[in-house]
C-alpha atoms as a PDB file:
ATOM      1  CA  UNK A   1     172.339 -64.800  56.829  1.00  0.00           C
ATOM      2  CA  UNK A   2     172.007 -68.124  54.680  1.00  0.00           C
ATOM      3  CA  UNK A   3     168.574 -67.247  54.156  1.00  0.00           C
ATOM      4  CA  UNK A   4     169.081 -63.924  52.951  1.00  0.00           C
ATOM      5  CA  UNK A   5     171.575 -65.118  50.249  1.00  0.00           C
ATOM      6  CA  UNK A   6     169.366 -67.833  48.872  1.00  0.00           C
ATOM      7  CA  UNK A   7     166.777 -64.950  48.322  1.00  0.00           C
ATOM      8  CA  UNK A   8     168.019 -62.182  46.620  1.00  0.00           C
ATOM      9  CA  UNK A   9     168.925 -63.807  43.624  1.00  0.00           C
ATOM     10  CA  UNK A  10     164.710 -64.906  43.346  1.00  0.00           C
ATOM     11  CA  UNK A  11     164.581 -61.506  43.849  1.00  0.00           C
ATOM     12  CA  UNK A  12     166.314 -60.039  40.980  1.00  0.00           C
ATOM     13  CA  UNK A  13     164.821 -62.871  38.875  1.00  0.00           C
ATOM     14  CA  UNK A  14     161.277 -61.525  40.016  1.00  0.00           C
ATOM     15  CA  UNK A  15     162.460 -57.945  39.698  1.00  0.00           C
ATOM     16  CA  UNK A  16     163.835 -58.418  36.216  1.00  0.00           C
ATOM     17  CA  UNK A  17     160.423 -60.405  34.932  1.00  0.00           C
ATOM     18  CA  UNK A  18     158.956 -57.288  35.923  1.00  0.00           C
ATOM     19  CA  UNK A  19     160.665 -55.126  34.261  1.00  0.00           C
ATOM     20  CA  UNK A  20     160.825 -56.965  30.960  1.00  0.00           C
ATOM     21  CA  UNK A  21     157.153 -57.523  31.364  1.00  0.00           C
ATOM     22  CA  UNK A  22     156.845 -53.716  31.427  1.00  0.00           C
ATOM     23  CA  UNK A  23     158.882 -52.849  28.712  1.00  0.00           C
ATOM     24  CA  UNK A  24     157.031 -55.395  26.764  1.00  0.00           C
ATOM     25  CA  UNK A  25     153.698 -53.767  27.450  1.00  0.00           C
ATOM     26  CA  UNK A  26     155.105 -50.091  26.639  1.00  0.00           C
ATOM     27  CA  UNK A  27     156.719 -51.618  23.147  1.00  0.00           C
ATOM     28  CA  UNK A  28     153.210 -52.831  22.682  1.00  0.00           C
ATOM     29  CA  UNK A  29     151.175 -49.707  23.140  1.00  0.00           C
ATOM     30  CA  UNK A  30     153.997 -47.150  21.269  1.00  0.00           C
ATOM     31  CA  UNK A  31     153.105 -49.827  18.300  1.00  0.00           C
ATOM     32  CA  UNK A  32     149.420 -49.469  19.019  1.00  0.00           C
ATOM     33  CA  UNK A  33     149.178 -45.741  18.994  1.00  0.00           C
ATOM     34  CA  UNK A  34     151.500 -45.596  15.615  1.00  0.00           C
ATOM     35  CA  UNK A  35     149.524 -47.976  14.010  1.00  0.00           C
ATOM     36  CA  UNK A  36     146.683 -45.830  15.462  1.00  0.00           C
ATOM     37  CA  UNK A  37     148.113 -42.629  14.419  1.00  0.00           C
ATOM     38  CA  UNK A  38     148.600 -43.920  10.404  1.00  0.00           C
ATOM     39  CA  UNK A  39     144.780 -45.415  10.717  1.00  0.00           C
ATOM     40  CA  UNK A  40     144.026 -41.403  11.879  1.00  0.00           C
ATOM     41  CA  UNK A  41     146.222 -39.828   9.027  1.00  0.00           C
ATOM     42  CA  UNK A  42     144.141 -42.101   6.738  1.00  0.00           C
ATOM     43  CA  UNK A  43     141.021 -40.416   8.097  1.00  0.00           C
ATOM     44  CA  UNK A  44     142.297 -36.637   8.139  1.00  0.00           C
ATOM     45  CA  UNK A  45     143.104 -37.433   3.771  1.00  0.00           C
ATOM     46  CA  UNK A  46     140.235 -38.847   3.025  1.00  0.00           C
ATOM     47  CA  UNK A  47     138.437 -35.668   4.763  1.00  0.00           C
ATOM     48  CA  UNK A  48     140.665 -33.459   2.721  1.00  0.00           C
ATOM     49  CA  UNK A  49     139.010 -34.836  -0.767  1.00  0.00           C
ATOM     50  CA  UNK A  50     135.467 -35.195   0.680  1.00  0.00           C
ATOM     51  CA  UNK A  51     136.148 -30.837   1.711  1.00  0.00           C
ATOM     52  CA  UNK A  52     138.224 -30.082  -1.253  1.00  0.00           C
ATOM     53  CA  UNK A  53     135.451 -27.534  -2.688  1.00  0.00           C
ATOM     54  CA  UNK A  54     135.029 -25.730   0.507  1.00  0.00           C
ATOM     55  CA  UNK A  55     139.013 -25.822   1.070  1.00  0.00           C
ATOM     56  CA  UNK A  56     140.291 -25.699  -2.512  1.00  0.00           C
ATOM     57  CA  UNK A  57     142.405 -28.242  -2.882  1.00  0.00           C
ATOM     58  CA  UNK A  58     142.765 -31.817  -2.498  1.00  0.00           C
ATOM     59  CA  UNK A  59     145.222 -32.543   0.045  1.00  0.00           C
ATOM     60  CA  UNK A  60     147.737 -30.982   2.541  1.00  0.00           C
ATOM     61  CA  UNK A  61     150.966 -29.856   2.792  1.00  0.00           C
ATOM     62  CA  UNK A  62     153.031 -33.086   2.700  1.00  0.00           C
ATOM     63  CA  UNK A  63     155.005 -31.467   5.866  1.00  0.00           C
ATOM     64  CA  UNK A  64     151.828 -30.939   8.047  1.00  0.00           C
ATOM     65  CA  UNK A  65     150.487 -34.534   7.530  1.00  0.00           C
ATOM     66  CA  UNK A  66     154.140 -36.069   8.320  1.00  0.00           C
ATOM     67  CA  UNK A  67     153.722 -34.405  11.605  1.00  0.00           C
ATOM     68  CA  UNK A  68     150.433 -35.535  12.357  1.00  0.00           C
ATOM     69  CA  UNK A  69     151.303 -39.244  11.529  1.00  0.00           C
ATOM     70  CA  UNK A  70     154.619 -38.150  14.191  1.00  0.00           C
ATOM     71  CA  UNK A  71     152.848 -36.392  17.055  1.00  0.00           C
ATOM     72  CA  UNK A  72     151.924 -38.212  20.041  1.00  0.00           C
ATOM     73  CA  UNK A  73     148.008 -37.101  20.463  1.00  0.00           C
ATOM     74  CA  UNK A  74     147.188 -39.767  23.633  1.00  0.00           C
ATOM     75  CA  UNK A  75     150.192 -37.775  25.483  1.00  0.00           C
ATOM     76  CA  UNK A  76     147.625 -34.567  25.346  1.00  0.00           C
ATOM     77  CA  UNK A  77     144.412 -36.372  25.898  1.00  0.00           C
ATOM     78  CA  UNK A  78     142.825 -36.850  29.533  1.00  0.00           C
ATOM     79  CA  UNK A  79     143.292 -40.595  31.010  1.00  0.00           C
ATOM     80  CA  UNK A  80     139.695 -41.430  30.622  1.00  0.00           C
ATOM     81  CA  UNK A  81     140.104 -40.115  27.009  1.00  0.00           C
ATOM     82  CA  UNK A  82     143.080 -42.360  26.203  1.00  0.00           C
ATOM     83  CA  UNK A  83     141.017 -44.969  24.116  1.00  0.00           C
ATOM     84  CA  UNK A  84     139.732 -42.157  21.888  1.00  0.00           C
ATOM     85  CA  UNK A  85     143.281 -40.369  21.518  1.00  0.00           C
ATOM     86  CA  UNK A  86     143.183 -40.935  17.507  1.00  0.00           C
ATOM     87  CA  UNK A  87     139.554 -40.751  16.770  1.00  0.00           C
ATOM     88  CA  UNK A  88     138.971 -38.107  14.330  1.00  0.00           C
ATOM     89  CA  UNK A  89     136.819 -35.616  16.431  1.00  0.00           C
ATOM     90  CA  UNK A  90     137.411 -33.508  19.424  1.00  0.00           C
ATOM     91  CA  UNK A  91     137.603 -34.485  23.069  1.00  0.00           C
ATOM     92  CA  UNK A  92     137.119 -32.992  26.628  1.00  0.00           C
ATOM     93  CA  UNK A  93     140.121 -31.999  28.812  1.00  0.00           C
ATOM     94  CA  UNK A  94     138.523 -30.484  31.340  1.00  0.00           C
ATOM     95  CA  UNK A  95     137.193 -27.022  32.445  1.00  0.00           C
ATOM     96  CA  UNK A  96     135.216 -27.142  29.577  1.00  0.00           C
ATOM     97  CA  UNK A  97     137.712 -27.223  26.377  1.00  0.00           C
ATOM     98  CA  UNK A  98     138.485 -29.348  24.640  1.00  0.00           C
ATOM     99  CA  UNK A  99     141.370 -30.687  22.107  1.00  0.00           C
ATOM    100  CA  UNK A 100     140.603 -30.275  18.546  1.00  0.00           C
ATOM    101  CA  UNK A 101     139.371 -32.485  15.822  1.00  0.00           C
ATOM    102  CA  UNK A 102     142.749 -33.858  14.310  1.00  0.00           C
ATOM    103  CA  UNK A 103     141.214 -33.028  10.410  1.00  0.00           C
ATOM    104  CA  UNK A 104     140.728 -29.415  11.835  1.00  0.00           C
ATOM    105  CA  UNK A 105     143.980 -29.095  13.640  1.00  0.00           C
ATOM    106  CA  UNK A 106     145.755 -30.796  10.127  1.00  0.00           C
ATOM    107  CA  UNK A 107     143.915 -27.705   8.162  1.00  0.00           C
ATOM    108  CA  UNK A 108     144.692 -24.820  10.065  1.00  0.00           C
ATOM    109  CA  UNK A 109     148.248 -26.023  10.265  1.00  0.00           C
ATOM    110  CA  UNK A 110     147.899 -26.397   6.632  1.00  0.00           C
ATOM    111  CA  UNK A 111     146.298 -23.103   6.066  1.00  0.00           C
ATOM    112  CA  UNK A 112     149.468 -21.193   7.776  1.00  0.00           C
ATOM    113  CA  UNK A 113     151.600 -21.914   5.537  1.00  0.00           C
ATOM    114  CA  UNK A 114     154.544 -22.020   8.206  1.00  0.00           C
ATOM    115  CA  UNK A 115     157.956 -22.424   7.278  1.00  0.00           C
ATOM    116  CA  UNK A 116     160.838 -23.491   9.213  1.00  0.00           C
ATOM    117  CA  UNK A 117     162.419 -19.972  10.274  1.00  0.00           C
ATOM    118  CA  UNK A 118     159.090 -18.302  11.136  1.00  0.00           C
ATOM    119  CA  UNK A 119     157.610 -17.029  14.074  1.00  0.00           C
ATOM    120  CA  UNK A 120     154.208 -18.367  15.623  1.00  0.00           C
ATOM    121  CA  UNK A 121     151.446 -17.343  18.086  1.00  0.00           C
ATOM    122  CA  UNK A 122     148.683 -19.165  19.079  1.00  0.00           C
ATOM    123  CA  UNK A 123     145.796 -18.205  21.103  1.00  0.00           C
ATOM    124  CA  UNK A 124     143.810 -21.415  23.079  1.00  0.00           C
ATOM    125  CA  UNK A 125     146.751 -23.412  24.161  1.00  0.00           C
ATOM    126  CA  UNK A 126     144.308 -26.143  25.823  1.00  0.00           C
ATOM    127  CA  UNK A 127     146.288 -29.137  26.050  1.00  0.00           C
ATOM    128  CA  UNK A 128     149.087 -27.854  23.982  1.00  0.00           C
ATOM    129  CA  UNK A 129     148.442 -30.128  21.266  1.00  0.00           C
ATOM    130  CA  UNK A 130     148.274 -27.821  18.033  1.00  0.00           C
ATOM    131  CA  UNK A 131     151.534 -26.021  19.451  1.00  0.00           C
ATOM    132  CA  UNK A 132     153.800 -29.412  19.551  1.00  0.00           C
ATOM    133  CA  UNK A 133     152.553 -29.779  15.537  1.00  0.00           C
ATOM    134  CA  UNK A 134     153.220 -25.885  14.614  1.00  0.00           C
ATOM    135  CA  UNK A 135     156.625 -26.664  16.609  1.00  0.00           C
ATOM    136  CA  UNK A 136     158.032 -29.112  14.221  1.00  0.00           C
ATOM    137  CA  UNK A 137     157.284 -26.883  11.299  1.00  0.00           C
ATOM    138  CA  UNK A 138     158.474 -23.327  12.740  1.00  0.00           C
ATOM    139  CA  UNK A 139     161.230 -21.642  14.354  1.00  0.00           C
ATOM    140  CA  UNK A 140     159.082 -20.529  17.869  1.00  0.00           C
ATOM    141  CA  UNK A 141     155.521 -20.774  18.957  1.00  0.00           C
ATOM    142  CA  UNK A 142     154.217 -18.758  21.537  1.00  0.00           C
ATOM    143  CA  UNK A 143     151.049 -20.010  22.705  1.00  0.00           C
ATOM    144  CA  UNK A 144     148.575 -17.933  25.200  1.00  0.00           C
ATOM    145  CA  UNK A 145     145.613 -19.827  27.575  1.00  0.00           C
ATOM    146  CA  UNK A 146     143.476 -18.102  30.011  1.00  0.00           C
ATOM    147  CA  UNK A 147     142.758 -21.117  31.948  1.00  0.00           C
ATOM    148  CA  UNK A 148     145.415 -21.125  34.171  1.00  0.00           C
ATOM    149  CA  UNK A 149     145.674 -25.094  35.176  1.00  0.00           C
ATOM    150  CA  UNK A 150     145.327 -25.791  31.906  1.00  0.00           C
ATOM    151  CA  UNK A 151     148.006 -23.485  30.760  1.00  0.00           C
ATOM    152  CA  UNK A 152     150.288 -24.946  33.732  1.00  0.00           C
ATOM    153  CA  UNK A 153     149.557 -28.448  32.679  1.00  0.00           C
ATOM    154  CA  UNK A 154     150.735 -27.912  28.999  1.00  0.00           C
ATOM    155  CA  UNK A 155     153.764 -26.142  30.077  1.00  0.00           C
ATOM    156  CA  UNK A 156     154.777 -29.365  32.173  1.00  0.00           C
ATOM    157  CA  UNK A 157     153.171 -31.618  29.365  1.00  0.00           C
ATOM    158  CA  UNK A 158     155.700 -29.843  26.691  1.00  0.00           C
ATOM    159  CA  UNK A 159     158.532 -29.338  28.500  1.00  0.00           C
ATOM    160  CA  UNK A 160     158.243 -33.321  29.563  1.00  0.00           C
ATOM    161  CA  UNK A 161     158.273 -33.912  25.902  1.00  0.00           C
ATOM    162  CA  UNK A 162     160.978 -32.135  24.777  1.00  0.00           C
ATOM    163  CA  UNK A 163     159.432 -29.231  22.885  1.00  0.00           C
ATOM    164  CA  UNK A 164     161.897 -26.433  24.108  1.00  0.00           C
ATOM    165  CA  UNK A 165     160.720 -24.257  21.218  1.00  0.00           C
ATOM    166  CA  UNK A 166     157.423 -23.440  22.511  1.00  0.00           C
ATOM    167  CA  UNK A 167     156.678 -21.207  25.202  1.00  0.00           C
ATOM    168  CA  UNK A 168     153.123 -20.975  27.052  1.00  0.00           C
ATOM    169  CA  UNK A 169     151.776 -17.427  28.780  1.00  0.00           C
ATOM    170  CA  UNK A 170     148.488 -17.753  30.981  1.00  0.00           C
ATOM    171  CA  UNK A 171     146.901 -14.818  30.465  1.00  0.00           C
ATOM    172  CA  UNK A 172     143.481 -13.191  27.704  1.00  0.00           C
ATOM    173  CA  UNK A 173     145.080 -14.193  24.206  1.00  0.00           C
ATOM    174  CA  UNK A 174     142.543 -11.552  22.672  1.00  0.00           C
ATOM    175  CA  UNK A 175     145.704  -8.983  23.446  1.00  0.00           C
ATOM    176  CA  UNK A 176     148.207 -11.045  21.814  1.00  0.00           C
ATOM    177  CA  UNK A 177     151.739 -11.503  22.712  1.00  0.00           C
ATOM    178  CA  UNK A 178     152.671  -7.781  21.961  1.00  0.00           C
ATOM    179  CA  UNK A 179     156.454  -8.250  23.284  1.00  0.00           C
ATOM    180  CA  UNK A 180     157.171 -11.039  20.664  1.00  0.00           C
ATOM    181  CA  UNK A 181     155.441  -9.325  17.775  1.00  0.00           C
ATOM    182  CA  UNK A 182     155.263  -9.422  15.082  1.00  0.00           C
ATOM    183  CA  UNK A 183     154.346 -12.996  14.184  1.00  0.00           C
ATOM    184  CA  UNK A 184     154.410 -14.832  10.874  1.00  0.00           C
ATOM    185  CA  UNK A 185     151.134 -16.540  11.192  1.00  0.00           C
ATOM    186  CA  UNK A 186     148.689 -16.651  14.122  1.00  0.00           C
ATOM    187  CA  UNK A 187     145.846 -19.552  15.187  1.00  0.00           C
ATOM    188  CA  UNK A 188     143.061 -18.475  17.220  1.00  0.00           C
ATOM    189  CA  UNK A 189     141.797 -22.087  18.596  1.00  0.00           C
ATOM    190  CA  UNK A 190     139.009 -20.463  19.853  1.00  0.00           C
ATOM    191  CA  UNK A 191     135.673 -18.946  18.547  1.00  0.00           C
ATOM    192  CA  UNK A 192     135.617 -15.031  18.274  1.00  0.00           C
ATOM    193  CA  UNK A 193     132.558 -13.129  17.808  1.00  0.00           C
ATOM    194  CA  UNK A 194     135.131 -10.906  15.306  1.00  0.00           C
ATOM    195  CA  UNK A 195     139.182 -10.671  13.926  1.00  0.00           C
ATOM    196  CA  UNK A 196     140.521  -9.528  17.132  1.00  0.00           C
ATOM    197  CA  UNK A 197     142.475  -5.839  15.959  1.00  0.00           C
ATOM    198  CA  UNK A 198     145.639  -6.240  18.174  1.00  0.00           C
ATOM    199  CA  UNK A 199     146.226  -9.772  16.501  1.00  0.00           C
ATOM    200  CA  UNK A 200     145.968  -8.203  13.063  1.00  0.00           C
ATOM    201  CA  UNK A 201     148.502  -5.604  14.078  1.00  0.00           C
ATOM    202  CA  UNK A 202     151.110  -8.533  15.210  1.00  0.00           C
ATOM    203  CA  UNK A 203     150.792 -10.167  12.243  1.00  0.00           C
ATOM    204  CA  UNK A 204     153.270  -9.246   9.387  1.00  0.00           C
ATOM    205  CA  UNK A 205     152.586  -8.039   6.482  1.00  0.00           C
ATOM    206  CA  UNK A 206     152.491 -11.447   4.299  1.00  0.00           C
ATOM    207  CA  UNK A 207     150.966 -12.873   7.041  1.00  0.00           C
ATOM    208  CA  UNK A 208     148.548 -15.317   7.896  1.00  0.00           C
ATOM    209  CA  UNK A 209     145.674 -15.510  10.744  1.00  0.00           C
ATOM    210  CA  UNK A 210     143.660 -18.603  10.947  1.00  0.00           C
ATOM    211  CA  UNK A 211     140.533 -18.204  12.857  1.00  0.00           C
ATOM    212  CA  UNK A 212     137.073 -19.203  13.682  1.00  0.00           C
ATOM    213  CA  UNK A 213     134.501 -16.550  13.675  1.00  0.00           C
ATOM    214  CA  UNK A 214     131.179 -16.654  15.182  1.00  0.00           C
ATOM    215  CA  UNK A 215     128.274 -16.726  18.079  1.00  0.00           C
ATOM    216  CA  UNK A 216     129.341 -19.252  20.558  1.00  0.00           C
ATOM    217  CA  UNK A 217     127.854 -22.707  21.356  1.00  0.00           C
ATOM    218  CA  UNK A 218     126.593 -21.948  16.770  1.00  0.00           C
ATOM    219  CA  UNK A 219     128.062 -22.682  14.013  1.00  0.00           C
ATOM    220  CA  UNK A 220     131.348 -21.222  13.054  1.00  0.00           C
ATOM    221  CA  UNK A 221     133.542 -19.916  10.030  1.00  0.00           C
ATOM    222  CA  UNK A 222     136.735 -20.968   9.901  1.00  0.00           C
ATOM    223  CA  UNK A 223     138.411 -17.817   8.625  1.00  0.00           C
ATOM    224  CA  UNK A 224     141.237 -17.179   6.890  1.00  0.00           C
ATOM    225  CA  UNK A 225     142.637 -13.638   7.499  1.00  0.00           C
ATOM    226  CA  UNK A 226     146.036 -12.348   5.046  1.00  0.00           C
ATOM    227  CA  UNK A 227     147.632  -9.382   6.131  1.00  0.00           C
ATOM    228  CA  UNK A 228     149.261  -7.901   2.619  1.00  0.00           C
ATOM    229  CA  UNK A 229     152.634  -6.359   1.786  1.00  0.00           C
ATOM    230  CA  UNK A 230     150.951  -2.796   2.253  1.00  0.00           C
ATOM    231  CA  UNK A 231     149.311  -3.579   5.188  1.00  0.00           C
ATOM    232  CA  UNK A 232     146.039  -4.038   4.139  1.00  0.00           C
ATOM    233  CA  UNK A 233     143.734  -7.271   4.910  1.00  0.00           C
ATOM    234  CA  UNK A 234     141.465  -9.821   2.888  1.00  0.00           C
ATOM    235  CA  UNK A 235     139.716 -12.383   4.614  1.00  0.00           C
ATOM    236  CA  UNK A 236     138.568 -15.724   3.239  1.00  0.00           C
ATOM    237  CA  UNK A 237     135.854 -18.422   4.324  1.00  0.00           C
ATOM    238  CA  UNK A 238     137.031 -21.499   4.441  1.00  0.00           C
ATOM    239  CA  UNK A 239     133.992 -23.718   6.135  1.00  0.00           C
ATOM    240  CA  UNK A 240     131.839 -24.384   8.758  1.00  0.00           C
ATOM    241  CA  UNK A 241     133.120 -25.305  12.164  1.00  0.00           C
ATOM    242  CA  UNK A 242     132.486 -25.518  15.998  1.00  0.00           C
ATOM    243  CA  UNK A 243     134.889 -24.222  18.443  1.00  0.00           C
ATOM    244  CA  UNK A 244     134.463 -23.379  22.488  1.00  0.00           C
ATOM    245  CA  UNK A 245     134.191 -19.086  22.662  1.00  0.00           C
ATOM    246  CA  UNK A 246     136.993 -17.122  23.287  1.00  0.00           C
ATOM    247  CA  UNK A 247     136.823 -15.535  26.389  1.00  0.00           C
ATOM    248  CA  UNK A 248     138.222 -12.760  27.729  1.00  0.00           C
ATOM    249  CA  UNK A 249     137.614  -9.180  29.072  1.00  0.00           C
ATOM    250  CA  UNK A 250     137.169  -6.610  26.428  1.00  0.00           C
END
């Protein structure tokens, strides 16, 4: 009985080092990735005036960067992908996708033109990285992924996050989300050999489609795709990219 009283406060001692010792190394890393994230931010501008001919302008919504510099990218990277989490280029997350280049992600954001009471879809959830940025600038995102553990793992990765405004279907995103239409803009993460028709018909007139257009495993167009007042549609090349196919039957 004397013995055990003499030990437990070592214990607590011991127990409490640990802890501060942990909370010490997780204060350190949060710094690390911000300073990380402002060092990628840095990157993503000084893309934006090395593309501004292809893109037309010279930088991006002030909105859409804030939430870049705010996002926490390592929390949607792999483990073994962790030390790459703000490196401006795409990386694998498994079952062959992968998470896009933060410059790319920062334009098509950019290119929607959301605002804060709109409606989004996206098609290519992946690791549910573009839908946590597009769900700090709009009112809902519904995001589609026909992988289904990769689907499953961003709906746990959101929800763990706090992003209660996006909702995640597993399912062929070529289809769309026709009970939610129509949308206000819609990003296809994933390369189509054409504009899929049923996502032009859920977007709304004064809508915008961002998507990448081309043979898979070549060279890409980014495309940007404006659905007019009356209905009709003009379409706009914005520059060369390369996305993983979109896959689906049809």
């Amino acid at each position: 009985m004397i013995g055990s009283l003499r030990t437990i406060p070592s214990v607590r001692i011991v127990g409490a080092a640990v802890l501060l010792a942990i909370a010490w190394v997780q204060a350190a890393a949060a710094q690390d990735f911000a300073s990380e994230r402002r060092r990628m931010v840095d990157e993503i501008t000084a893309l934006v005036r090395e593309t501004r001919a292809e893109i037309g302008k010279g930088g991006f919504d002030e909105r859409v960067m804030a939430v870049m510099a705010r996002v926490p990218r390592h929390e949607f990277v792999p483990a073994d992908q962790l030390g790459s989490a703000y490196r401006n280029r795409p990386l694998p997350i498994g079952h062959g996708q992968t998470i896009s280049q933060p410059y790319i992600v920062a334009l098509m954001t950019d290119l929607a033109r959301v605002e804060p009471g709109h409606k989004v879809l996206e098609v290519g959830t992946g690791s549910g990285y573009q839908a946590a940025v597009m769900a700090h600038l709009a009112k809902a995102v519904y995001t589609i992924e026909i992988v289904e553990p990769l689907g499953l793992q961003a709906t746990q990765r959101l929800r763990k996050l706090g992003y209660a405004t996006v909702e995640v279907r597993v399912g062929d995103g070529y289809y769309g989300w026709v009970e939610q239409a129509p949308f206000d803009a819609i990003l296809v993460t994933a390369a189509a050999s054409h504009v899929p028709p049923p996502l032009i018909l859920q977007l709304k007139p004064g809508g915008r489609m961002v998507i990448p257009v081309g043979a898979a495993f070549m060279v890409q167009q980014l495309m940007l795709v404006e659905k007019n007042l009356d209905g009709t549609v003009s379409t706009r090349q914005i520059l060369p990219v390369a996305f993983v196919p979109l896959t689906g039957k049809r």
